[in-house]
C-alpha atoms as a PDB file:
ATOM      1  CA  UNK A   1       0.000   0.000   0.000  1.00  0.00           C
ATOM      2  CA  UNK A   2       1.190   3.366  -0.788  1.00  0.00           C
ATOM      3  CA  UNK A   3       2.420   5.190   2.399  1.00  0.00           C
ATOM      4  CA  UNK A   4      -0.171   8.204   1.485  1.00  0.00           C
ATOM      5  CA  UNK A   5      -3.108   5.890   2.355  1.00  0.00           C
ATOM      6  CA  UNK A   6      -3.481   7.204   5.844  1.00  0.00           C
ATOM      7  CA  UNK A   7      -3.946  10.635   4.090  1.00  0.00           C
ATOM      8  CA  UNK A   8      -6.534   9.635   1.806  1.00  0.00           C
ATOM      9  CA  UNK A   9      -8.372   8.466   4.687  1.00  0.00           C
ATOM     10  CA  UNK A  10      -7.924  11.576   6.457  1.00  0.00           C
ATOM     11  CA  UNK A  11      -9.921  13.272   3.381  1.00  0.00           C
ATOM     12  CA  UNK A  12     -12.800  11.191   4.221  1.00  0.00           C
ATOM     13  CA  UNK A  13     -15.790  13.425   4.896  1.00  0.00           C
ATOM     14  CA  UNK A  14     -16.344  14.562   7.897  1.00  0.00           C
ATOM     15  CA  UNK A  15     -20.231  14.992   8.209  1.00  0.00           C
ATOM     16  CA  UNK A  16     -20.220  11.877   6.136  1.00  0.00           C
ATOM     17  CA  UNK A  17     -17.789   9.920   8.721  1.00  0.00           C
ATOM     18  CA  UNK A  18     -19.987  11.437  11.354  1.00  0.00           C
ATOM     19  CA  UNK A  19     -23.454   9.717  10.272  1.00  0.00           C
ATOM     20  CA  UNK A  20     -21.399   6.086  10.618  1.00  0.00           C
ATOM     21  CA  UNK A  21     -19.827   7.412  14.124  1.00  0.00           C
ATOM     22  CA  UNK A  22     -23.781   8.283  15.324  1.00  0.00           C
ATOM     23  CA  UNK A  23     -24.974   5.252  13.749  1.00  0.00           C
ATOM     24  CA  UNK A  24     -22.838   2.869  15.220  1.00  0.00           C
ATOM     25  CA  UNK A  25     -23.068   4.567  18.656  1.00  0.00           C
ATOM     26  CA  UNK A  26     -26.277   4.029  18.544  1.00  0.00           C
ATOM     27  CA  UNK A  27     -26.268   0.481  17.141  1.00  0.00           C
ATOM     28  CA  UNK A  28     -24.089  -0.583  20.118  1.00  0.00           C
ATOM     29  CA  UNK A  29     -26.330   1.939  22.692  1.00  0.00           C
ATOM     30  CA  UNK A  30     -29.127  -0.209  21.861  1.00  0.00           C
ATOM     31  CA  UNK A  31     -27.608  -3.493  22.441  1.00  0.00           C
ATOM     32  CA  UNK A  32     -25.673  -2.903  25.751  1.00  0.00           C
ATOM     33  CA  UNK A  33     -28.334  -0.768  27.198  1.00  0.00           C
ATOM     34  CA  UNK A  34     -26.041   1.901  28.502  1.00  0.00           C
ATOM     35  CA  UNK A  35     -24.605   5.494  27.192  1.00  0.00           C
ATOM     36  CA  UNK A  36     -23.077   5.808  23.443  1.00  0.00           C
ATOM     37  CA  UNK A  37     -20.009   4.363  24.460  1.00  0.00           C
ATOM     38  CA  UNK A  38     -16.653   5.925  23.039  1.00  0.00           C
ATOM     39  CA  UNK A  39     -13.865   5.623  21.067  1.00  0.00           C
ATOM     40  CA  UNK A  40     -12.027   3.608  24.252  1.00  0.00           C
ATOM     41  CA  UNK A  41     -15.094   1.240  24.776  1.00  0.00           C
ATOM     42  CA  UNK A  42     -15.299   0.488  21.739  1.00  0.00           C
ATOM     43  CA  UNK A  43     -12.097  -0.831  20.997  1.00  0.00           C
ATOM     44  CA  UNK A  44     -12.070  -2.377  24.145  1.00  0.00           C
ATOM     45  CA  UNK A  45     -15.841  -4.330  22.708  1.00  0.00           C
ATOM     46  CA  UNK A  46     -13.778  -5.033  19.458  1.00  0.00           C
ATOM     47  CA  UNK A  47     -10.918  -6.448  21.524  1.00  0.00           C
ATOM     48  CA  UNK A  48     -13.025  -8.509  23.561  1.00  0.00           C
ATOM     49  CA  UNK A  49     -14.788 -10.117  20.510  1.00  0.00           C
ATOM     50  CA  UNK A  50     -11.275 -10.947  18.754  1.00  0.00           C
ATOM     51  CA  UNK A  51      -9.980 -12.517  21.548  1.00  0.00           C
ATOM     52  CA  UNK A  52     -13.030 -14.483  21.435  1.00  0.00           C
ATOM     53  CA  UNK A  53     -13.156 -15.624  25.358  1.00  0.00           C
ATOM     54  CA  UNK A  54     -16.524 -13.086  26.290  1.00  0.00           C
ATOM     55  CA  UNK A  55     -16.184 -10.572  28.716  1.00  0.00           C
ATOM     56  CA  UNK A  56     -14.530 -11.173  32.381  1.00  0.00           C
ATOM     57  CA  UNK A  57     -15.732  -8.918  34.970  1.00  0.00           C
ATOM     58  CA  UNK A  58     -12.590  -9.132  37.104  1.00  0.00           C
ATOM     59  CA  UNK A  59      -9.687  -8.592  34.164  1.00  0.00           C
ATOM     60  CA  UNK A  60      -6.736  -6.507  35.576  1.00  0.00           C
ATOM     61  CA  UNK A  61      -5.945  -2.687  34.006  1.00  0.00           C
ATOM     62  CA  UNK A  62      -3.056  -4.140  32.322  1.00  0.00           C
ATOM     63  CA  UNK A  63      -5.741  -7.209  30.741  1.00  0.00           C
ATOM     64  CA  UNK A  64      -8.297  -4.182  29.673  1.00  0.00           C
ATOM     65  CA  UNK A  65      -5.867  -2.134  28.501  1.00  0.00           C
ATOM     66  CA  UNK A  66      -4.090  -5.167  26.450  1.00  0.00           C
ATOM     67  CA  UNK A  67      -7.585  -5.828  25.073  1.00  0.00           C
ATOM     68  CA  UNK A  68      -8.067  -2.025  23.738  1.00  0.00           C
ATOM     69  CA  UNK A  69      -4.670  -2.360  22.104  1.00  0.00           C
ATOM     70  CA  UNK A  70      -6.215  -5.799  20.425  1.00  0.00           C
ATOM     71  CA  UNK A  71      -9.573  -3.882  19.555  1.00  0.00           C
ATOM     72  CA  UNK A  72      -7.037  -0.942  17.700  1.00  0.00           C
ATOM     73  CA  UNK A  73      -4.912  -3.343  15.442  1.00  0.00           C
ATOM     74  CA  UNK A  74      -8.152  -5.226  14.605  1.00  0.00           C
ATOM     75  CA  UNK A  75      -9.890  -1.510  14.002  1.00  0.00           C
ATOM     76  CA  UNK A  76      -6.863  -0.256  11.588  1.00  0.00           C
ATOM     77  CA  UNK A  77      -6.693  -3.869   9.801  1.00  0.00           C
ATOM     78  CA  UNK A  78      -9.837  -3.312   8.509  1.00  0.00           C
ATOM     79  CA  UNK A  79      -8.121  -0.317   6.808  1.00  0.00           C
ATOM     80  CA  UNK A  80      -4.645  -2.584   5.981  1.00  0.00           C
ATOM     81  CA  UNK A  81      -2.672  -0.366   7.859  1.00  0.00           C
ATOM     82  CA  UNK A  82      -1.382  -3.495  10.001  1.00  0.00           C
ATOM     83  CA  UNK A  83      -1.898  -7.408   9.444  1.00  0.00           C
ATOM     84  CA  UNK A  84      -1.688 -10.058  11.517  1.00  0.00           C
ATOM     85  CA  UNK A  85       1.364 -11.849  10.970  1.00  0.00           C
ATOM     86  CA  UNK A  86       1.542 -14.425  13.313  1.00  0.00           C
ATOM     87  CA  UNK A  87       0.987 -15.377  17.051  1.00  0.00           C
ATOM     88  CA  UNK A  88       2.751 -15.542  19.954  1.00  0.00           C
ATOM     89  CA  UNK A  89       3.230 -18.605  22.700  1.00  0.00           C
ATOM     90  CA  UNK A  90       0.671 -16.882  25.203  1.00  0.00           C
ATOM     91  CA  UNK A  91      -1.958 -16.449  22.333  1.00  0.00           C
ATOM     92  CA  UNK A  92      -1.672 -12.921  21.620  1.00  0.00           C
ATOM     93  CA  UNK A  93      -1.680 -11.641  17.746  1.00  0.00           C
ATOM     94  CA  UNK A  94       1.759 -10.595  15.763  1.00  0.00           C
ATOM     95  CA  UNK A  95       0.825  -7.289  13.886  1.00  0.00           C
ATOM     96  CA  UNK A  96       2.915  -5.825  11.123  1.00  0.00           C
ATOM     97  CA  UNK A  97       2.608  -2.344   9.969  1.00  0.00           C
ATOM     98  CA  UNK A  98       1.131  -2.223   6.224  1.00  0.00           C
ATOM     99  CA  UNK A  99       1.960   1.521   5.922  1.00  0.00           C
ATOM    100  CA  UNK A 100       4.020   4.696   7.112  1.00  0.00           C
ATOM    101  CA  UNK A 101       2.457   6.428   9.818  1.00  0.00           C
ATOM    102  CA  UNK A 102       3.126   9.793   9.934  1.00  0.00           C
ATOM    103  CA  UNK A 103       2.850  12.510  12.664  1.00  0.00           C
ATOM    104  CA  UNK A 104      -0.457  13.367  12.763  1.00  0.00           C
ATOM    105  CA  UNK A 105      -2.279  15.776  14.757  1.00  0.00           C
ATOM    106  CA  UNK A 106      -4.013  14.123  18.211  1.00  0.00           C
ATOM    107  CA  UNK A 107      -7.997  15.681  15.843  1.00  0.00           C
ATOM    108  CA  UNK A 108      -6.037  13.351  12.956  1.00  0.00           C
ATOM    109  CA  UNK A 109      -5.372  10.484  15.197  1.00  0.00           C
ATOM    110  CA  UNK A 110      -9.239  10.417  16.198  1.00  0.00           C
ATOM    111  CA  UNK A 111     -10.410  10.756  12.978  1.00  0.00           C
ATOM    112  CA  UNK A 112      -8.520   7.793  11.869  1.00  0.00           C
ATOM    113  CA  UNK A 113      -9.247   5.816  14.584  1.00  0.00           C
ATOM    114  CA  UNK A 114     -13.370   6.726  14.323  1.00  0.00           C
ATOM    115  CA  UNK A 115     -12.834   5.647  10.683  1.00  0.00           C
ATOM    116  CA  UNK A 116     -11.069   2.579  11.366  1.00  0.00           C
ATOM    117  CA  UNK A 117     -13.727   1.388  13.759  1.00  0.00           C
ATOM    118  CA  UNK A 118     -16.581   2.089  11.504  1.00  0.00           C
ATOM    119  CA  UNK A 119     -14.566  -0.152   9.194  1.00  0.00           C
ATOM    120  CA  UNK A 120     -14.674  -2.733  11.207  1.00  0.00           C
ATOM    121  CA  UNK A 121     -17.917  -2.846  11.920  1.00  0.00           C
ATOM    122  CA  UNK A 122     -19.291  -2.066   8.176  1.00  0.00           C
ATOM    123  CA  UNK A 123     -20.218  -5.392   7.569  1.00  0.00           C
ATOM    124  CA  UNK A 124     -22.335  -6.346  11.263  1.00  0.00           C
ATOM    125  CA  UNK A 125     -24.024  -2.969  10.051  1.00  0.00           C
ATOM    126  CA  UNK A 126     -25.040  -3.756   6.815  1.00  0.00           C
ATOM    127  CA  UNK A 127     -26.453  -7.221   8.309  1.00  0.00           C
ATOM    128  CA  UNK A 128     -28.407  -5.507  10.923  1.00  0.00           C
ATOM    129  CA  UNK A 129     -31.766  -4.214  10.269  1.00  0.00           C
END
């Protein structure tokens, strides 16, 4: 992938990228019965589904916080900026960079990261009435 990919996302729309951001908010609202959750819960959801063991009430910081890592490599493979590449003895996922990240701007960094989650869950979305 051409190392410019993370700036053609960055010209996504941003009323456009907004709709998805409400929609899923609201998607995920209506199925866990609380507040819109975040950017943060979110990726900690995503990590908890790709590790694939359901959600433990008692994890340690360090366990969420591993599991929101998981949930933002899963997030940005759905926009092949990294790949999984292998696995490690405890289970955890080997991630590879696709692209050249540059310095971007902590309103960039959100952007992407709003994108890369609505990527991700595109296709539950489209399934869902």
């Amino acid at each position: 992938m051409p190392d410019d990919l993370i700036h053609r996302y960055l010209q996504t729309d941003d009323a456009e990228l907004d709709a998805h951001w409400q929609r899923l908010q609201g998607w995920l609202q209506q199925r866990l019965g609380r507040k819109r959750p975040g950017i943060e819960a979110i990726l900690f959801l995503i990590g908890i589904q790709e590790r694939g063991h359901g959600y433990e009430p008692d994890l340690a910081r360090e366990a969420k916080q591993d599991l929101i890592m998981e949930g933002t490599y899963h997030a940005f493979a759905a926009l092949d900026v990294y790949r999984r590449v292998g696995m490690e003895a405890n289970g955890a996922w080997i991630w590879e960079r696709m692209v050249t990240l540059p310095k971007l701007s902590v309103e960039e960094q959100e952007k992407l990261l709003r994108l890369a989650i609505v990527r991700y869950f595109e296709p539950i979305l489209e399934a869902s009435p």
